[in-house]
PDB file of N, CA and C in Angstrom:
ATOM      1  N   UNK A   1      32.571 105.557   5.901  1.00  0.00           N
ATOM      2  CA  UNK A   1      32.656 104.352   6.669  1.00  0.00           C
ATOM      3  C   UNK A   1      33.778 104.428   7.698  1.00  0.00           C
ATOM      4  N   UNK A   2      34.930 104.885   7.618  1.00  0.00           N
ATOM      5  CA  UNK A   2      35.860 105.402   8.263  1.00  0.00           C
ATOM      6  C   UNK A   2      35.707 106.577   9.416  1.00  0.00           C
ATOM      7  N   UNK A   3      34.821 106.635   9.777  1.00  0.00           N
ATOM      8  CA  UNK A   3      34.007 107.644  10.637  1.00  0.00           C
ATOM      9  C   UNK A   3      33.923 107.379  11.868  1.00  0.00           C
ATOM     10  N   UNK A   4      34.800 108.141  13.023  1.00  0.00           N
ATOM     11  CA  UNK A   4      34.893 108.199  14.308  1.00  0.00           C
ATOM     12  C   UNK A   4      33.629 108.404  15.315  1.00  0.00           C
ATOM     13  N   UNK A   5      33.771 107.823  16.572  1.00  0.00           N
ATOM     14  CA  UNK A   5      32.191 107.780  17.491  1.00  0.00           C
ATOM     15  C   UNK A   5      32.299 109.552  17.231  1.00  0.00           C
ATOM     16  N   UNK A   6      33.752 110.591  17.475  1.00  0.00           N
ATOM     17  CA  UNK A   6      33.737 111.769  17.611  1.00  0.00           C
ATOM     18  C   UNK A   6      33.015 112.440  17.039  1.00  0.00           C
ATOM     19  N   UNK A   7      32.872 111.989  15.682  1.00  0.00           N
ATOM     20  CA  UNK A   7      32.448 112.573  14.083  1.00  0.00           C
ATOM     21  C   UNK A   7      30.932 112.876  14.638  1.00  0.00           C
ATOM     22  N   UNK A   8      30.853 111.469  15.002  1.00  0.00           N
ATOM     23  CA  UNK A   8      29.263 111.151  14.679  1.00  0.00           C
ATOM     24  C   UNK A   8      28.278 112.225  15.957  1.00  0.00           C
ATOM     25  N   UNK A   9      29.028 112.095  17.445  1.00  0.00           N
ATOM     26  CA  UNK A   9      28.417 112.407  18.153  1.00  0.00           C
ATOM     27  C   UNK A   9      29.195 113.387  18.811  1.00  0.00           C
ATOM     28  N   UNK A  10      29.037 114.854  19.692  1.00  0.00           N
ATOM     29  CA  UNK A  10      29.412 115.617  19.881  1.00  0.00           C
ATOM     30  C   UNK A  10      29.163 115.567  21.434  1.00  0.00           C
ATOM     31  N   UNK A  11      30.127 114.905  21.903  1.00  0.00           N
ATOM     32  CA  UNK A  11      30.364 114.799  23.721  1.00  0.00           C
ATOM     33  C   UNK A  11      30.324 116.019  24.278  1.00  0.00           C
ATOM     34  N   UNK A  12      30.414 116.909  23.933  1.00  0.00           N
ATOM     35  CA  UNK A  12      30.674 118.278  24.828  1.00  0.00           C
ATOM     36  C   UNK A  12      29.466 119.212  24.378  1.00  0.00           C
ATOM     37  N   UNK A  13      28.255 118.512  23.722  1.00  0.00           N
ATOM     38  CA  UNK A  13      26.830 119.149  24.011  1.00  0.00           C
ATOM     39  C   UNK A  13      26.216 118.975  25.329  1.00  0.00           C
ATOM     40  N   UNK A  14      25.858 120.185  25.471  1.00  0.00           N
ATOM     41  CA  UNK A  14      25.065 119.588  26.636  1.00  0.00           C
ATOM     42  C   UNK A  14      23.363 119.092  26.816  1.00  0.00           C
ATOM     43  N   UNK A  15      23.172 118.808  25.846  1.00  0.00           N
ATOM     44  CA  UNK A  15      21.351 117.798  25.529  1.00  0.00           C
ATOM     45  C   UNK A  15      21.927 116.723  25.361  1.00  0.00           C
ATOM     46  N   UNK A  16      23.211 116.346  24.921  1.00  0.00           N
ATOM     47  CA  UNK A  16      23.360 115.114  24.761  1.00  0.00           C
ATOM     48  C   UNK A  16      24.021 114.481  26.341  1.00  0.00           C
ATOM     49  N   UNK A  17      24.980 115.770  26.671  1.00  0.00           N
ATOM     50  CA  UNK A  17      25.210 115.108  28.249  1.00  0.00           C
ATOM     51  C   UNK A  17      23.880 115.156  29.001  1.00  0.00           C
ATOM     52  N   UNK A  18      23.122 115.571  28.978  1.00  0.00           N
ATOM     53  CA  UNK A  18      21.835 115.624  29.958  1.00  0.00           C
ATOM     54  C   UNK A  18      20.991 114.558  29.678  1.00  0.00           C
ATOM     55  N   UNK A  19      20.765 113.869  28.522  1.00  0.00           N
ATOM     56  CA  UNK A  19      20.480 112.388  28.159  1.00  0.00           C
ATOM     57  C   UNK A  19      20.901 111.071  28.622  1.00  0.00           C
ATOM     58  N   UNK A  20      22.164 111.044  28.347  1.00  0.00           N
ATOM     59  CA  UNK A  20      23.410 110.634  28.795  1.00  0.00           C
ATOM     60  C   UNK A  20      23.271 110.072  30.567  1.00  0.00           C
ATOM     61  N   UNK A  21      23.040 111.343  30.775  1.00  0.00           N
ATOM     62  CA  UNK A  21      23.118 111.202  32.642  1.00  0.00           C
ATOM     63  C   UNK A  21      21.660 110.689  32.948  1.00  0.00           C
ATOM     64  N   UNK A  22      20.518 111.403  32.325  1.00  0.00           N
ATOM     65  CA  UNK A  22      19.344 110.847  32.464  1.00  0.00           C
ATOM     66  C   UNK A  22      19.274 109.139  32.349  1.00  0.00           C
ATOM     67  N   UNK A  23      19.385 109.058  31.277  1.00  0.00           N
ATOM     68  CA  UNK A  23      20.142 107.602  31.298  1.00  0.00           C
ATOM     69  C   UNK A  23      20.372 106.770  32.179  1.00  0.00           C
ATOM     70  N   UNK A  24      21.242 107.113  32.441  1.00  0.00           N
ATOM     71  CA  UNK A  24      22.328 106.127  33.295  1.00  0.00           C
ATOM     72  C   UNK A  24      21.353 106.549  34.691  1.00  0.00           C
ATOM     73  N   UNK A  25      21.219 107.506  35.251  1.00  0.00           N
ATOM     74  CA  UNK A  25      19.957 107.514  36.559  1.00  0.00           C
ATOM     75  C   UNK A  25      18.706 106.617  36.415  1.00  0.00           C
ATOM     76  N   UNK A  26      18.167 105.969  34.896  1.00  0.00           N
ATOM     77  CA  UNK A  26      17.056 105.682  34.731  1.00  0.00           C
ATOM     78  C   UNK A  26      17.405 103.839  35.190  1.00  0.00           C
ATOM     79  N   UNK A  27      18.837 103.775  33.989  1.00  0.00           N
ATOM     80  CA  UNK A  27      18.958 102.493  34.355  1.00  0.00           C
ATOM     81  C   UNK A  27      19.288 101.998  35.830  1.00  0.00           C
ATOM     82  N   UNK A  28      19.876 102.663  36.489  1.00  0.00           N
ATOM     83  CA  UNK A  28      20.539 102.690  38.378  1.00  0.00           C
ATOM     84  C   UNK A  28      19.085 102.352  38.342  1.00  0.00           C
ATOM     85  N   UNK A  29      17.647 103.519  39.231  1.00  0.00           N
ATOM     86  CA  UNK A  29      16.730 102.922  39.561  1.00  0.00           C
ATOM     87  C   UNK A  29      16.253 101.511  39.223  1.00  0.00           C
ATOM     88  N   UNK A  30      16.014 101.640  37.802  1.00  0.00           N
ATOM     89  CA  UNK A  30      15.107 100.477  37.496  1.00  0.00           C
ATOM     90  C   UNK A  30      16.698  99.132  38.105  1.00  0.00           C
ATOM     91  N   UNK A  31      17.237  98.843  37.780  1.00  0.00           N
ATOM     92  CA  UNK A  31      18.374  97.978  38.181  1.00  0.00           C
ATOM     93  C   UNK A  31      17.653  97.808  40.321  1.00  0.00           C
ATOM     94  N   UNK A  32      17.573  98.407  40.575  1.00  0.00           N
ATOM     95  CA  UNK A  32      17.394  98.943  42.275  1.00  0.00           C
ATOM     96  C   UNK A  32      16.191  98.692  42.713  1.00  0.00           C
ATOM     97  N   UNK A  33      15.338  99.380  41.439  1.00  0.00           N
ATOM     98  CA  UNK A  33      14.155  98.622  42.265  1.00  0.00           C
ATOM     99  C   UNK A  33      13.737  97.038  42.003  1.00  0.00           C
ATOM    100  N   UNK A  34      14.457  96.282  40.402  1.00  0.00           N
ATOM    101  CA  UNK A  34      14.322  94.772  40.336  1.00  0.00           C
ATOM    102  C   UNK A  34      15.012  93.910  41.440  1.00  0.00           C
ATOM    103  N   UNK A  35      16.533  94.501  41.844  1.00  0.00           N
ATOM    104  CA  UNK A  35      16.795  93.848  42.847  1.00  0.00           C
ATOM    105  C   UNK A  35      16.408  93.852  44.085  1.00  0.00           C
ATOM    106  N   UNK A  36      15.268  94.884  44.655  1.00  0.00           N
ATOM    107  CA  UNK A  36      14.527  95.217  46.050  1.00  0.00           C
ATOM    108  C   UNK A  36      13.860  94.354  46.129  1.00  0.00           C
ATOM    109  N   UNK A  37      12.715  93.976  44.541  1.00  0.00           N
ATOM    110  CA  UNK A  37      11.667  93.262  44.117  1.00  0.00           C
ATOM    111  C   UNK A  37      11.885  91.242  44.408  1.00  0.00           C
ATOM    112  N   UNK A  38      12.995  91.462  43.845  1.00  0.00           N
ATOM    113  CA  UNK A  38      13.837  89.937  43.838  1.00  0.00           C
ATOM    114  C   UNK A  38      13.865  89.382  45.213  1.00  0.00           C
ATOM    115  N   UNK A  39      14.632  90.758  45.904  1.00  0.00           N
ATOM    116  CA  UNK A  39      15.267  90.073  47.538  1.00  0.00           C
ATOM    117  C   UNK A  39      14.107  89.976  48.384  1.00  0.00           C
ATOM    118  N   UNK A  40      13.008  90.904  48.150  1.00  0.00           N
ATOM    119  CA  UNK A  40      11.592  90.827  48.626  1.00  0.00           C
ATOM    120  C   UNK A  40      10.733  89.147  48.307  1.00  0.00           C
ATOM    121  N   UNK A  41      10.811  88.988  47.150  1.00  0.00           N
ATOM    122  CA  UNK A  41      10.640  87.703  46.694  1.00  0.00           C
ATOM    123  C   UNK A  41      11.410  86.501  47.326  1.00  0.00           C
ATOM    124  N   UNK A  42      12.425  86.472  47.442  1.00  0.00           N
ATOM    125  CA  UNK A  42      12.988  85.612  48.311  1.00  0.00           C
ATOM    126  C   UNK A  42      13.122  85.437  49.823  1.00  0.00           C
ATOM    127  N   UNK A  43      12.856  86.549  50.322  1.00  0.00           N
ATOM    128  CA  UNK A  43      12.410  86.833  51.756  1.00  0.00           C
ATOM    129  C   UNK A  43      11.343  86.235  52.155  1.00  0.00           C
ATOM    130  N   UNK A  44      10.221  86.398  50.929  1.00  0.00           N
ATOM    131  CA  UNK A  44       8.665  85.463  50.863  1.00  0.00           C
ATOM    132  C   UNK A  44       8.365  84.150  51.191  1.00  0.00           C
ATOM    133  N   UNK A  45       9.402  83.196  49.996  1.00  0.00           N
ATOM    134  CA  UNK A  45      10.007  81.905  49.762  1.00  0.00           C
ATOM    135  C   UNK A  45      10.470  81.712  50.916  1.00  0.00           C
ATOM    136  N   UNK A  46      11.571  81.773  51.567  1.00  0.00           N
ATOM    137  CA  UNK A  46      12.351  81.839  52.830  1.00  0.00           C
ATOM    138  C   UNK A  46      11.477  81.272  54.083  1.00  0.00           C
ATOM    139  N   UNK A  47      10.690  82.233  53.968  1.00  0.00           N
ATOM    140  CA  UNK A  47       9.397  82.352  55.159  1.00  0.00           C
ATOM    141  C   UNK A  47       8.373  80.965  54.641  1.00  0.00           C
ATOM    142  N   UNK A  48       7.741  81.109  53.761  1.00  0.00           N
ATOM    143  CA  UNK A  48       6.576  80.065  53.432  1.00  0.00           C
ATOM    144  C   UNK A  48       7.490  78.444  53.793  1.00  0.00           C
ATOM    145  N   UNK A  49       8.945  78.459  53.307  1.00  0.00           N
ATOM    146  CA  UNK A  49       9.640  77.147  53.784  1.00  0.00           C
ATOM    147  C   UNK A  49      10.056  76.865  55.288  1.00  0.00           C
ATOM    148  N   UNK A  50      10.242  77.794  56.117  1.00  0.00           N
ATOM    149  CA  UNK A  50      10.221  77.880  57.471  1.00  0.00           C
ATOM    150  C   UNK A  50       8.819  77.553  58.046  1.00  0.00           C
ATOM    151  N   UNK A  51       7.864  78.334  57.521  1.00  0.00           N
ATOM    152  CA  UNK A  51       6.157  78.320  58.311  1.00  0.00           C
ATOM    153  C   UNK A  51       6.541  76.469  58.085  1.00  0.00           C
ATOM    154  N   UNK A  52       6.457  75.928  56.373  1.00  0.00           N
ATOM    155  CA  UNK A  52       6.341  74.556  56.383  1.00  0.00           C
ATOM    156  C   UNK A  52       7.075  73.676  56.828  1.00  0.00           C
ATOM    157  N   UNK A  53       8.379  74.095  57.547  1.00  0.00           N
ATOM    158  CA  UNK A  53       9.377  73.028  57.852  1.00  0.00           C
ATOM    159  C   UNK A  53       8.818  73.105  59.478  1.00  0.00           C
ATOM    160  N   UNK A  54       8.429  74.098  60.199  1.00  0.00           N
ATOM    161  CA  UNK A  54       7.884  74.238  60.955  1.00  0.00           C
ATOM    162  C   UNK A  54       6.305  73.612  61.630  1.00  0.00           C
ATOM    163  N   UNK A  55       6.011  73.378  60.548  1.00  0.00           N
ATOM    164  CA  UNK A  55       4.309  72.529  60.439  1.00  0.00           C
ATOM    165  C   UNK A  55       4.608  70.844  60.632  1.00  0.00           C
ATOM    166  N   UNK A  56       5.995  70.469  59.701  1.00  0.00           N
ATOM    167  CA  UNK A  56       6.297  69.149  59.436  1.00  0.00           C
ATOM    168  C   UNK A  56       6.601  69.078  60.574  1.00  0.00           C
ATOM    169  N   UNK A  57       7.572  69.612  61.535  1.00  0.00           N
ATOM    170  CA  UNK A  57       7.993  68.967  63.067  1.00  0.00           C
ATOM    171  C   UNK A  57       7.247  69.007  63.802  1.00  0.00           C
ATOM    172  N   UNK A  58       5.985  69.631  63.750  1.00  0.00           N
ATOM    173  CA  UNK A  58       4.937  69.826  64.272  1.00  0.00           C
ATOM    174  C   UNK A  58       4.230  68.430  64.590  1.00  0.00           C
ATOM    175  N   UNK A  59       3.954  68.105  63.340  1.00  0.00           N
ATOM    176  CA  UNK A  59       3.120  66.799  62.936  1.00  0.00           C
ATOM    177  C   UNK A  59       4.213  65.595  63.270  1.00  0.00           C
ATOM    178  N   UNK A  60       5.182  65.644  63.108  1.00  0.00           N
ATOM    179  CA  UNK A  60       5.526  64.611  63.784  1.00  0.00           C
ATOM    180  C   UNK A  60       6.020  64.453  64.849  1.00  0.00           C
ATOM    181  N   UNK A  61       6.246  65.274  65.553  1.00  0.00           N
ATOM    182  CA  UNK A  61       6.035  65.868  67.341  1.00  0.00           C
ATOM    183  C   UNK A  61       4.785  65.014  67.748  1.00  0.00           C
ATOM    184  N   UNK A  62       3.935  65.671  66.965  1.00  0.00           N
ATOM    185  CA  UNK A  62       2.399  64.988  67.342  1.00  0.00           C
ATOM    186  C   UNK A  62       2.351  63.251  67.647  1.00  0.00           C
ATOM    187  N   UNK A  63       2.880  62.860  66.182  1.00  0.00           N
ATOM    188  CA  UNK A  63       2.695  61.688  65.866  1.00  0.00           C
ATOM    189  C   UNK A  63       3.624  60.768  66.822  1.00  0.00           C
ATOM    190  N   UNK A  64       4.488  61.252  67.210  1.00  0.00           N
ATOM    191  CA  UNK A  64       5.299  60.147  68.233  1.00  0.00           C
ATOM    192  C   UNK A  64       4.729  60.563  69.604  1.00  0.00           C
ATOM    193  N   UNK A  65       4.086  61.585  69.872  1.00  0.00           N
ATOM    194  CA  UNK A  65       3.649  61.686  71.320  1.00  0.00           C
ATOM    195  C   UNK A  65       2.498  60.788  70.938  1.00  0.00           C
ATOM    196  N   UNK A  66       1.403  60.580  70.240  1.00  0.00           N
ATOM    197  CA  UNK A  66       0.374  59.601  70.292  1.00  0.00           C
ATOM    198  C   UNK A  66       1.266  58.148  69.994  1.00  0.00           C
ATOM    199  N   UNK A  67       1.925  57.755  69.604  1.00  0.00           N
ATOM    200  CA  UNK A  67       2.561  56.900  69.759  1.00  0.00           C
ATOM    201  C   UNK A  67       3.141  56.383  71.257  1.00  0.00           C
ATOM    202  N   UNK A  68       3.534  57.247  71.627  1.00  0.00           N
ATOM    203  CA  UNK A  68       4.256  57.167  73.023  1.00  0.00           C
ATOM    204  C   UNK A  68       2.853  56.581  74.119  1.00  0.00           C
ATOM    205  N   UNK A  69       1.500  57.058  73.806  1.00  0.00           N
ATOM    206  CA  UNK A  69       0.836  57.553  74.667  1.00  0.00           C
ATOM    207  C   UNK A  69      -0.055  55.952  74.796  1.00  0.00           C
ATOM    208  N   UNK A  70       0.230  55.599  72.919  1.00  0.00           N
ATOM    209  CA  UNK A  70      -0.403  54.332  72.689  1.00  0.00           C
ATOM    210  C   UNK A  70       0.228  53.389  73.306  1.00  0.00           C
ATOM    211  N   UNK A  71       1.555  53.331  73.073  1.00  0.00           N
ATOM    212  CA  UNK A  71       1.947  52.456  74.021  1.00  0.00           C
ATOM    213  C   UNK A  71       2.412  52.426  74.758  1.00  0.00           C
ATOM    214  N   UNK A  72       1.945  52.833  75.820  1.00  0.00           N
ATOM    215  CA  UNK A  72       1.696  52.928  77.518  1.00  0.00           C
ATOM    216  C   UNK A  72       0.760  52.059  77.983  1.00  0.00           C
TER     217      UNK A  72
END
């Protein structure tokens, strides 16, 4: 029970450093490509609220020029 990480695992193999590094390269990508995925996703959002904030001034652009036009 008294048993060191040293004991247990032998840092200066090299299958275990080549795991190790595999590893840590596997988690970087996947980490890289969720956050590409995310900022892509919000780039989406971004846009669909612009197209619609864009539609709303639209329509009421509209609506006060027929207004204007009515009462004339």
């Amino acid at each position: 029970m008294g048993r060191s990480l040293n004991d247990m695992v032998d840092l200066q193999d090299p299958k275990i450093l080549a795991i190790i590094i595999f590893d840590v390269i596997g988690i970087g990508a996947f980490v890289w490509f969720l956050s590409s995925r995310l900022s892509l996703k919000l780039r989406v959002i971004e846009q669909r609220r612009e197209k619609k904030r864009k539609q709303i001034l639209q329509t009421e652009g509209k609506n006060h020029s027929d207004e204007d036009t009515i009462n004339r």
